[in-house]
N, C-alpha and C. Protein backbone atom coordinates (compact mmCIF):
# COMPACT_ATOMS: atom_id res chain seq x y z
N UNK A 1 82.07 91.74 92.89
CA UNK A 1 81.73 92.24 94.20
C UNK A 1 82.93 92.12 95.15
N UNK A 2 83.65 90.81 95.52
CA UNK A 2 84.64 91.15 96.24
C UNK A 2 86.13 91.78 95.74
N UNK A 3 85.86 91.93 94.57
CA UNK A 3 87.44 93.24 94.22
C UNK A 3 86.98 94.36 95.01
N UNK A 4 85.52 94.51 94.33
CA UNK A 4 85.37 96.18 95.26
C UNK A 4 85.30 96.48 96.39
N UNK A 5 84.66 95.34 97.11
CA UNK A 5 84.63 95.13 98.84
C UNK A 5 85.93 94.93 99.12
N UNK A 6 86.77 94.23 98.40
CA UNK A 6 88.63 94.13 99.03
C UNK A 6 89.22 96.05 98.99
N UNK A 7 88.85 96.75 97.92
CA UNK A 7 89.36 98.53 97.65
C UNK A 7 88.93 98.87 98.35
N UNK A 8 87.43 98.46 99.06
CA UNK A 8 86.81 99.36 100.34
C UNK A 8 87.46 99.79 101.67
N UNK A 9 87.73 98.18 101.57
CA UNK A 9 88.42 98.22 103.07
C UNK A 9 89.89 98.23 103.08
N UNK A 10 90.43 98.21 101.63
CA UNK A 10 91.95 98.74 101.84
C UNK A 10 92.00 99.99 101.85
N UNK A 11 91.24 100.70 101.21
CA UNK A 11 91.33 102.20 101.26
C UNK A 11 91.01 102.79 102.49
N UNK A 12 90.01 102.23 103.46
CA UNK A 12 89.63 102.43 104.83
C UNK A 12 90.56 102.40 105.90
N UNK A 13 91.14 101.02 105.72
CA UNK A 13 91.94 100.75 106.42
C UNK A 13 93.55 101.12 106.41
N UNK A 14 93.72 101.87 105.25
CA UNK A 14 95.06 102.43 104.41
C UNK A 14 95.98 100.97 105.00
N UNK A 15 96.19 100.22 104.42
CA UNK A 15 97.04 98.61 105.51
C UNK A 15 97.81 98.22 104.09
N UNK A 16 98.85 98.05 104.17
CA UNK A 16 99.65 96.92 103.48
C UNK A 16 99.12 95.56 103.12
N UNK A 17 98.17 95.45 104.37
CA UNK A 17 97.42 93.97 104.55
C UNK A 17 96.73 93.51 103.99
N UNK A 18 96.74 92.36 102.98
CA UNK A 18 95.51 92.41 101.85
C UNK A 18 93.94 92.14 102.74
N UNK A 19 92.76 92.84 102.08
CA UNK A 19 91.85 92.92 102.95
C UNK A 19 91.44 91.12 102.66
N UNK A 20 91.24 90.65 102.09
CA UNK A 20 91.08 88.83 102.08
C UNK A 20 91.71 88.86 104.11
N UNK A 21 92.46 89.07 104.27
CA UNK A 21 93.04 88.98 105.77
C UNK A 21 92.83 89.33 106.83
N UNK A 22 92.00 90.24 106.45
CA UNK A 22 91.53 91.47 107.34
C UNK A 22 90.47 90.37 108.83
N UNK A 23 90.89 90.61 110.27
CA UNK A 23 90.41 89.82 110.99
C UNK A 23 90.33 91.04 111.95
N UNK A 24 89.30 91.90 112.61
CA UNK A 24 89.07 92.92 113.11
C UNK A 24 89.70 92.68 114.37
N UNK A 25 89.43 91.36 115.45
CA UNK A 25 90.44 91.41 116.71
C UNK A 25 91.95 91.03 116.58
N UNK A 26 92.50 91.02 115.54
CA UNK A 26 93.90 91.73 115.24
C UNK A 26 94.72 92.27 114.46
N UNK A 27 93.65 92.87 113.88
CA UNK A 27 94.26 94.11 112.82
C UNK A 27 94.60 95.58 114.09
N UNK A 28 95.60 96.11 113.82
CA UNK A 28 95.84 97.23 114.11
C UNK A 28 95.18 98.71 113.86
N UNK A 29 95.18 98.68 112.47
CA UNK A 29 94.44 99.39 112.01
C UNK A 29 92.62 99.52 112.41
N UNK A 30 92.16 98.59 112.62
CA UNK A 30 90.69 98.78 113.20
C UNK A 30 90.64 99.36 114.56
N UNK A 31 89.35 99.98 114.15
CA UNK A 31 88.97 100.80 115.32
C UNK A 31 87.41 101.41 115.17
N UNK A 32 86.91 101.91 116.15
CA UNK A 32 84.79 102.09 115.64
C UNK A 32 85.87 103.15 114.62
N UNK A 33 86.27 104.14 114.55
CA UNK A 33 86.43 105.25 113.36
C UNK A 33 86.21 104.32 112.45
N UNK A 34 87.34 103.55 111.97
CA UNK A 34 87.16 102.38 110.77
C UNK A 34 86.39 101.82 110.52
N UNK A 35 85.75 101.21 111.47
CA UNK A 35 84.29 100.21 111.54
C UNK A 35 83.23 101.67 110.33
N UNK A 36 82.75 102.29 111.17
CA UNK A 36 81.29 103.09 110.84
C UNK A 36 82.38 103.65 109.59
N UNK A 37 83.31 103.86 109.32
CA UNK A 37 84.02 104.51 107.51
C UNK A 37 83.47 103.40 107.05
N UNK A 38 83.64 101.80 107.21
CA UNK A 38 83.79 100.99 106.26
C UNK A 38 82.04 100.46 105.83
N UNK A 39 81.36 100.90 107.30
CA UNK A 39 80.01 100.86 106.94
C UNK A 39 79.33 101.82 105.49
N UNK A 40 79.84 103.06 106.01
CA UNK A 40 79.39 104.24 105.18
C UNK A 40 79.95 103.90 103.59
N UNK A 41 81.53 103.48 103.74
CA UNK A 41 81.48 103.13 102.27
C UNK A 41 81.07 102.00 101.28
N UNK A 42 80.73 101.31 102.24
CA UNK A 42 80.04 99.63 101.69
C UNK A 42 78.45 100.05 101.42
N UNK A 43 78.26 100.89 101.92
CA UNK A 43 76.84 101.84 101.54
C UNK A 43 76.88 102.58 100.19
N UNK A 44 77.62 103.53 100.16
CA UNK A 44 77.86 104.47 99.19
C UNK A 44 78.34 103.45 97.72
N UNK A 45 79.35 102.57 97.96
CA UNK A 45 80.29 101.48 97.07
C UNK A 45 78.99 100.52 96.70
N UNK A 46 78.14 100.28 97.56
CA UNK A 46 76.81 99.16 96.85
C UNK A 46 75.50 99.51 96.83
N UNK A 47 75.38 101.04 96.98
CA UNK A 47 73.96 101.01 96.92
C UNK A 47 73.04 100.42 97.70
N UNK A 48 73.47 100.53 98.85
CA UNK A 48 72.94 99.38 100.34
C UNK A 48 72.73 100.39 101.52
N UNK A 49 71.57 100.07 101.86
CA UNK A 49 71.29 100.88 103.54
C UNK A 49 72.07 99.78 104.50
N UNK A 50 72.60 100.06 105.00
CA UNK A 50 72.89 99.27 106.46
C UNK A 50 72.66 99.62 107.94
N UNK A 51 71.61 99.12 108.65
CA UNK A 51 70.80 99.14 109.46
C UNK A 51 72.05 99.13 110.88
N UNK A 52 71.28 99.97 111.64
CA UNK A 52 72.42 100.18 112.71
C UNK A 52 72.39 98.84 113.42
N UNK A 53 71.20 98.12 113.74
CA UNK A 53 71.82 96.94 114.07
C UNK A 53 71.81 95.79 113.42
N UNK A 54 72.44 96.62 112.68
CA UNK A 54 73.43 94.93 111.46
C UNK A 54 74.61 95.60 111.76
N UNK A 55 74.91 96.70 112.51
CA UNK A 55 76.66 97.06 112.42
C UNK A 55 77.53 96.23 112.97
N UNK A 56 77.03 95.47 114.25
CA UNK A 56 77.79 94.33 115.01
C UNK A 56 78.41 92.98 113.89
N UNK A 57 77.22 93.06 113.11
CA UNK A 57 77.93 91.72 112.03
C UNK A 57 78.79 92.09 111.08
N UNK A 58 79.39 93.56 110.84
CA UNK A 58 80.24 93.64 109.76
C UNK A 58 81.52 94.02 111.12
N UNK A 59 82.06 93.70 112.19
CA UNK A 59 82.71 93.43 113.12
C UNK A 59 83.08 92.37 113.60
N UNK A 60 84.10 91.67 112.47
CA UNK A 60 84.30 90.90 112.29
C UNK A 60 85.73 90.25 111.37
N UNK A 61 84.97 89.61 110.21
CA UNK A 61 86.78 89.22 109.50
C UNK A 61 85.92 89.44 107.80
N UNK A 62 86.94 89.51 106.93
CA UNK A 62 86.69 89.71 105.67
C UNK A 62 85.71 88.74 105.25
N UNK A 63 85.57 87.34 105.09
CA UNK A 63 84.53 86.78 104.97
C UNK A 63 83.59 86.80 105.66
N UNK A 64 83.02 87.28 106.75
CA UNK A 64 82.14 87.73 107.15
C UNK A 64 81.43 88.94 106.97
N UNK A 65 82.17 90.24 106.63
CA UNK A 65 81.68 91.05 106.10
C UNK A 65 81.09 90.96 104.76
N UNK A 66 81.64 89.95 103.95
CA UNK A 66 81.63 89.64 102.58
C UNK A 66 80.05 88.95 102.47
N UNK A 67 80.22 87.80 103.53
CA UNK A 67 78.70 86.94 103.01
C UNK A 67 77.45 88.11 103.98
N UNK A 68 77.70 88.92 104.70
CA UNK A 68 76.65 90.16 104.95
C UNK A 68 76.37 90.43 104.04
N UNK A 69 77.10 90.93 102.87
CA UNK A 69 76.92 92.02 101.58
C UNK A 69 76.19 91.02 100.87
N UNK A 70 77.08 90.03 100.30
CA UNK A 70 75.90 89.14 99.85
C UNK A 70 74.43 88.59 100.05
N UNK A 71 74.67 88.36 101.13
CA UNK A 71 72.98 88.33 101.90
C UNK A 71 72.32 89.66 101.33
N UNK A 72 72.59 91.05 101.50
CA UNK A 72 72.08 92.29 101.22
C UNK A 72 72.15 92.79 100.03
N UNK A 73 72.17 91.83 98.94
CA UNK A 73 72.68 92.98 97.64
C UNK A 73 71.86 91.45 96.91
N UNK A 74 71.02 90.57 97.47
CA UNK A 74 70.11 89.95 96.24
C UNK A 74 69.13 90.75 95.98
């Protein structure tokens, strides 16, 4: 699960930056465009609805997006 959640958001985020790093108030690369891509593909990538308000909790840092998915994919 987190190789594919790390390709999600490198491919989203097109970043040099390994996504393990990824901290949304200072990445450059983030932005809502990025945010709702990385929703849509963590959807499409897991077979997961994600509820518009759960979008605030994947706004955030890589382990946080990470233990969301987990919570949502037992």
């Amino acid at each position: 699960m987190e190789t594919r959640l790390q390709g999600v958001i490198e491919d989203i985020l097109g970043s040099e930056t390994p996504a393990r790093d990824l901290d949304v108030k200072t990445s450059s690369e983030w932005d809502s465009l990025a945010h709702l891509n990385l929703i849509l593909a963590m959807e499409e990538e897991f077979g997961i609805e994600i509820e518009p308000e759960d979008f605030p909790k994947l706004h955030s840092n890589y382990q946080g997006i990470l233990d969301f998915l987990k919570q949502h994919m037992d």
